[in-house]
Protein backbone atom coordinates (compact mmCIF):
# COMPACT_ATOMS: atom_id res chain seq x y z
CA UNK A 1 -16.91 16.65 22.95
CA UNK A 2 -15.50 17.41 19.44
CA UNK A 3 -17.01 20.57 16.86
CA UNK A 4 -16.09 20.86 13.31
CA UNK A 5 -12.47 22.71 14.22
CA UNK A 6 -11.75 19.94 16.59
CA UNK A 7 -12.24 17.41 13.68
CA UNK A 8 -11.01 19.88 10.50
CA UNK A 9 -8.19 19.99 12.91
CA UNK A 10 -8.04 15.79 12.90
CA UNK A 11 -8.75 15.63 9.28
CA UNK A 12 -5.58 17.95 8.63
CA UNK A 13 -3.52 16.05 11.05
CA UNK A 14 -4.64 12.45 9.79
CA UNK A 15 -3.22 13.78 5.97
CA UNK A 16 -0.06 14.70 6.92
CA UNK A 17 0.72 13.82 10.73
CA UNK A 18 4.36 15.29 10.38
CA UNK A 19 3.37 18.88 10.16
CA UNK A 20 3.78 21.71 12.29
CA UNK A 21 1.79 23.20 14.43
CA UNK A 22 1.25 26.70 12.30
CA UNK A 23 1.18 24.46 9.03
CA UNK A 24 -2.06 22.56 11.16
CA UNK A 25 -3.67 26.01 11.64
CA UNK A 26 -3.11 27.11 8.36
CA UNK A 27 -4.83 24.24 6.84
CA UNK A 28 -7.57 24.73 9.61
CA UNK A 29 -7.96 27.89 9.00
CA UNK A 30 -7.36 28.99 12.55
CA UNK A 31 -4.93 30.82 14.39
CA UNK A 32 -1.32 29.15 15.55
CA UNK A 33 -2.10 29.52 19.31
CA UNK A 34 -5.96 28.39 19.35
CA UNK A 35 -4.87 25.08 16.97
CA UNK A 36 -2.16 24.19 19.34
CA UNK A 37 -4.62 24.80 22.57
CA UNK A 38 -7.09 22.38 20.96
CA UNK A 39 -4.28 19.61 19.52
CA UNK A 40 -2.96 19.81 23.30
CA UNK A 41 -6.98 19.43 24.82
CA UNK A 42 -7.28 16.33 22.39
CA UNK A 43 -4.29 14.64 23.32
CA UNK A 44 -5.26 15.06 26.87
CA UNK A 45 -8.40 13.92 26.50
CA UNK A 46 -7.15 10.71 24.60
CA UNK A 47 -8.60 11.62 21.43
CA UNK A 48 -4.87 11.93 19.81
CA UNK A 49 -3.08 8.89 21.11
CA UNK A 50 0.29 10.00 19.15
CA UNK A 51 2.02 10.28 15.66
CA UNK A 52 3.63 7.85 13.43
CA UNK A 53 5.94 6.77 10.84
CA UNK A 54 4.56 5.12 8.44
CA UNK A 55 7.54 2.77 6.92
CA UNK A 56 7.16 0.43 3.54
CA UNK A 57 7.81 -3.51 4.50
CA UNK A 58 9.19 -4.22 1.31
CA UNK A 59 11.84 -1.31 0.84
CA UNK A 60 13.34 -3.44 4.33
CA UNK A 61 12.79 -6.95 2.72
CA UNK A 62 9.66 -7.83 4.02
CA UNK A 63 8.04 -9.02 1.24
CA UNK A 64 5.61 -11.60 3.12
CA UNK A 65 2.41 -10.85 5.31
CA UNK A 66 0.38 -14.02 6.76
CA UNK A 67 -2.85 -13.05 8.29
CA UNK A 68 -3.25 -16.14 10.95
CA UNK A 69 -6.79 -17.19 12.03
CA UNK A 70 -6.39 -18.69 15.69
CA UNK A 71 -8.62 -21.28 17.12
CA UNK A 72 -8.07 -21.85 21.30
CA UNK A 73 -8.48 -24.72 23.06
CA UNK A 74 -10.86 -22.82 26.20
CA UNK A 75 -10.82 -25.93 28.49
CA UNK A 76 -7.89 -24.24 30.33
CA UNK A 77 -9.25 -20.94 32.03
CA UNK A 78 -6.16 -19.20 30.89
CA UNK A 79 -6.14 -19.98 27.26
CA UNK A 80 -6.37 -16.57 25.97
CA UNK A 81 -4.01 -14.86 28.38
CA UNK A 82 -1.54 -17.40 28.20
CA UNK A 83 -1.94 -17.46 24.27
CA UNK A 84 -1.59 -13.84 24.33
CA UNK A 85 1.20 -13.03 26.17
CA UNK A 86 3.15 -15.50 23.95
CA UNK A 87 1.65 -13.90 20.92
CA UNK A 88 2.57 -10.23 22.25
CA UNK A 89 6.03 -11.25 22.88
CA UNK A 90 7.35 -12.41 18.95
CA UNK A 91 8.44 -9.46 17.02
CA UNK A 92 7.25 -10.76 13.70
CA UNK A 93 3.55 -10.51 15.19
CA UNK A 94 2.40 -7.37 13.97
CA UNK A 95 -1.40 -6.93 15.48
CA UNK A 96 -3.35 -8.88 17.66
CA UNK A 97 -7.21 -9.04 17.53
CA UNK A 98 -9.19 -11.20 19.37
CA UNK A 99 -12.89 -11.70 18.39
CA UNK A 100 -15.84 -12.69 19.12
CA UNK A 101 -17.48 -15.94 16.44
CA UNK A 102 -15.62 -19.58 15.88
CA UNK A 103 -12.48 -17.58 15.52
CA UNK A 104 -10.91 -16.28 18.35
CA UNK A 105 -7.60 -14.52 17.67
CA UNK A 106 -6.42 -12.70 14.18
CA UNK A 107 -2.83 -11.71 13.72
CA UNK A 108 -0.82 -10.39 10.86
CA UNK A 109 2.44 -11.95 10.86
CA UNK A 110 5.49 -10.16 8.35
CA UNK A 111 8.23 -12.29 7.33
CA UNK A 112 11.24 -11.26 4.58
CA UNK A 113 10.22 -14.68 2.11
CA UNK A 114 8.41 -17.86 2.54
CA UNK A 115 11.09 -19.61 3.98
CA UNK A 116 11.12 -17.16 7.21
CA UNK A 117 7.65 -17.33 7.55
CA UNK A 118 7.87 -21.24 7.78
CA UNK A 119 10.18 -20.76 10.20
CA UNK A 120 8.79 -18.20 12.51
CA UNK A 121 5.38 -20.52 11.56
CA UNK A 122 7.28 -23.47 12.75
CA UNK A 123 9.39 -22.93 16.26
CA UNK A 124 7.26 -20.05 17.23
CA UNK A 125 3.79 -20.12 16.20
CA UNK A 126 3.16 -23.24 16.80
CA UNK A 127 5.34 -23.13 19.71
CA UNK A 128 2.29 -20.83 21.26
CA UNK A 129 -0.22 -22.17 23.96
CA UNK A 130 -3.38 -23.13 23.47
CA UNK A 131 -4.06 -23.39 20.00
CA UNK A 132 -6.53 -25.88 18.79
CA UNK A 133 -6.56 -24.59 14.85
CA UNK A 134 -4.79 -22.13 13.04
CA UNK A 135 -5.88 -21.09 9.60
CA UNK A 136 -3.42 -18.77 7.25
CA UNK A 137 -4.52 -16.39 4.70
CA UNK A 138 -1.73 -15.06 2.70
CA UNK A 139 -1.53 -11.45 1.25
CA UNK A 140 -1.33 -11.22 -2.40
CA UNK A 141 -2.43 -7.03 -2.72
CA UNK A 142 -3.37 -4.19 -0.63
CA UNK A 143 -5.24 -2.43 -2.41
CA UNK A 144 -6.68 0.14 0.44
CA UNK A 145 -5.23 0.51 3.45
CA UNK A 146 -5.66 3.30 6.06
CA UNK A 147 -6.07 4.37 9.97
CA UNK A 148 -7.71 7.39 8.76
CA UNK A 149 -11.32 8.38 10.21
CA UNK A 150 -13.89 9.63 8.33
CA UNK A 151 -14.37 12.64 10.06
């Protein structure tokens, strides 16, 4: 179970996940070696799952992002593990969700322009099992966008 140091701790860690160890405790207001016992308790008790790099789409020339609504046909018992192993496997597939409602599956899809979205759109979404409807939403703006907890 997590106190308020455990999630100070988070909260530190979730603003900057690059610092150090004595940088965490210093924000945290603890000690080096009691910070680093607790960081090393949450990540093996699955609370941290790991550290990232954040990196901008655009500054690499992906400039388009195609959330994809995904409809599947259920009269084949595998529909959804066929559909999403074939979904799991194209790079340009960013996330997977699958839902509960008349949709089934979201995914964000990142392409450099229009014309390589159409294509991935073309010989490999489509190229997917299963689907009985697909409905795109196109990004215009983020305008919030965070993993961050409130904690």
């Amino acid at each position: 179970m997590l106190d308020d140091i455990d999630r100070r701790i988070l909260r530190v860690m979730q603003e900057d996940p690059g610092l150090a160890v004595a940088d965490v405790a210093g924000r945290a207001r603890l000690s080096t070696g009691a910070c680093a016992r607790r960081i090393d308790r949450m990540e093996r008790d699955g609370v941290i799952l790991g550290r990232r790099v954040e990196i901008d789409r655009r500054a690499l020339g992906y400039e388009v992002r195609v959330f994809l609504r995904v409809t599947l046909d259920k009269t084949t018992p595998r529909a959804f593990d066929d559909f999403l192993a074939g979904a799991r496997a194209l790079p340009e597939v960013e996330s997977i969700q699958t839902l509960l409602g008349r949709v089934d599956v979201r995914m964000d899809v990142t392409a450099r322009d229009l014309a390589h979205y159409q294509e991935i759109y073309r010989t490999k979404i489509l190229a997917l099992p299963h689907i009985a409807e697909i409905e795109a939403l196109m990004l215009v703006s983020e305008l919030k966008s965070t993993d961050r907890l409130p904690l």
